[in-house]
Protein backbone atom coordinates (compact mmCIF):
# COMPACT_ATOMS: atom_id res chain seq x y z
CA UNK A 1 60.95 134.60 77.17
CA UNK A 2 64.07 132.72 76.84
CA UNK A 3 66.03 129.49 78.51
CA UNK A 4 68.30 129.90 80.87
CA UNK A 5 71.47 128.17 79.53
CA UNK A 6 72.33 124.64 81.12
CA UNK A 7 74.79 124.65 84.06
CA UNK A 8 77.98 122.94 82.80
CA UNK A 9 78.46 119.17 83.84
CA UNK A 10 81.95 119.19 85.88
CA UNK A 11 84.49 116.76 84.99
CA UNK A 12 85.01 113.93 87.58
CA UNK A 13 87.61 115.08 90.30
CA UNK A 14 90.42 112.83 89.59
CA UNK A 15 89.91 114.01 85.61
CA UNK A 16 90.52 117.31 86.89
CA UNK A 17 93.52 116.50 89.44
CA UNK A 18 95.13 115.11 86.45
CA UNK A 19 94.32 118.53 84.57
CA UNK A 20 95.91 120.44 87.28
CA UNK A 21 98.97 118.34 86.97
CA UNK A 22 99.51 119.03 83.78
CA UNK A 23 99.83 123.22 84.28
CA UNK A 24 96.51 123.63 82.40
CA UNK A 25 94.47 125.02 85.96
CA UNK A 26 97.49 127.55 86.44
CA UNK A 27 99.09 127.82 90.07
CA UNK A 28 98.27 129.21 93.38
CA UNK A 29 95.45 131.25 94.39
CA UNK A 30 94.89 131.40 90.68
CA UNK A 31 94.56 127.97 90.39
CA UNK A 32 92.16 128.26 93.35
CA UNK A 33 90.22 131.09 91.91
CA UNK A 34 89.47 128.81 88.87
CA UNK A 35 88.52 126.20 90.53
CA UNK A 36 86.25 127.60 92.69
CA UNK A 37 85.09 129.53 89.66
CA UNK A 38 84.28 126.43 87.75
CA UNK A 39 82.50 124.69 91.03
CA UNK A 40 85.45 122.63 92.63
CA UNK A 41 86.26 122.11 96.16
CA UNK A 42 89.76 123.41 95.49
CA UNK A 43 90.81 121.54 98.46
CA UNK A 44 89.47 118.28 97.76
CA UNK A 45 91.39 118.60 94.28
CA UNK A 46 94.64 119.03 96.39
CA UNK A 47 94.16 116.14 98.26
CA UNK A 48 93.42 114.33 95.20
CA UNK A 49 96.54 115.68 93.17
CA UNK A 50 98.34 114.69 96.59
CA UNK A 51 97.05 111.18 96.24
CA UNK A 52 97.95 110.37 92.34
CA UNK A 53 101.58 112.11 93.05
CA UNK A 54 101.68 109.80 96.37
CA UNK A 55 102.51 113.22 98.58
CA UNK A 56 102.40 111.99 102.25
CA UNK A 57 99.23 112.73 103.68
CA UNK A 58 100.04 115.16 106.79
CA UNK A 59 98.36 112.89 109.97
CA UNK A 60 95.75 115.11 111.27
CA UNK A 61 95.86 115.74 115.15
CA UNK A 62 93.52 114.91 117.57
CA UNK A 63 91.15 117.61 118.75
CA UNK A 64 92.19 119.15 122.00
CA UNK A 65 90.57 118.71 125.63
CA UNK A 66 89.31 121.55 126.97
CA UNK A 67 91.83 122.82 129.35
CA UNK A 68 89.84 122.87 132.70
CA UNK A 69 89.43 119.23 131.86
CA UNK A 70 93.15 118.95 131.94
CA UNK A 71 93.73 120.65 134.82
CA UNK A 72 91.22 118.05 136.53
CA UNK A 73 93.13 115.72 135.21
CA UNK A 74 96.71 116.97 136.80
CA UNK A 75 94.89 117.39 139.93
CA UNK A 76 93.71 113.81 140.04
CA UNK A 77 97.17 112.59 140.12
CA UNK A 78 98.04 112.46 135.58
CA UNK A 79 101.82 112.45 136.13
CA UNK A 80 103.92 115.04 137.86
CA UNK A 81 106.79 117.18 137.45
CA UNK A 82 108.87 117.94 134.28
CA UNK A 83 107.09 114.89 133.09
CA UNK A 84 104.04 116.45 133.21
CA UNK A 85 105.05 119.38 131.91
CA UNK A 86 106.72 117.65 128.35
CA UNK A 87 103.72 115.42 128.10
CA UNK A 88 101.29 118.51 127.83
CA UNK A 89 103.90 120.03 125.40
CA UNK A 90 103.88 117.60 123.39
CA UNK A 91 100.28 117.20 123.25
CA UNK A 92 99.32 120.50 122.24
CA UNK A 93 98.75 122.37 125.24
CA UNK A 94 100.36 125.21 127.18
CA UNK A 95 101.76 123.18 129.98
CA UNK A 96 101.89 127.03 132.02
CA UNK A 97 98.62 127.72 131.45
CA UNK A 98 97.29 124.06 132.78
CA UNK A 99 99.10 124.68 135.96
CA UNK A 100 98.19 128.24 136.73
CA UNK A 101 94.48 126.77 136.29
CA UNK A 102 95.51 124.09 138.65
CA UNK A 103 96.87 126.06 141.03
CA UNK A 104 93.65 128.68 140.92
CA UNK A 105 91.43 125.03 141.69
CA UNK A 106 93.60 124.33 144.89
């Protein structure tokens, strides 16, 4: 009966953010493939290559309120108007879709 082989012992992450780099983890979902291959989150090696290049880390955005929720809020007086309507825009939501449910609660 023979031993199974040792798993490999993985590099440190930021050793291997400074690998990819340098070109030597290839590019793309190839680069990915490897990765993952060799037992790396190939997303938390992005984020690290992000942080040694000092790439701007994207802000993430708050989850969402379910919309019901908003359209209790509206109805309880949160702003009016084309006011209303940019502030749910810019938020995230369908501003339409908020008031058709508010106008299906009335």
């Amino acid at each position: 009966m023979s031993t199974p082989a040792p798993a490999p012992t993985k590099q440190p992450v930021d050793e291997i953010a400074k690998e990819v780099i340098a070109s030597k983890w290839s590019s793309g979902q190839d680069r990915i493939n490897k990765l993952t291959n060799a037992g790396y989150n190939a997303q938390e090696m992005q984020n690290c290559v992000n942080a040694i290049l000092g790439a701007p880390v994207a802000p993430t955005k708050p989850a969402l309120k379910p919309i019901g929720t908003i359209a209790e809020e509206v109805i309880n007086g949160e702003g009016n108007g084309k006011d209303r309507f940019n502030r749910l825009t810019k938020a995230g939501y369908d501003a339409n879709a908020v008031q058709k449910l508010v106008n299906a609660f009335k």
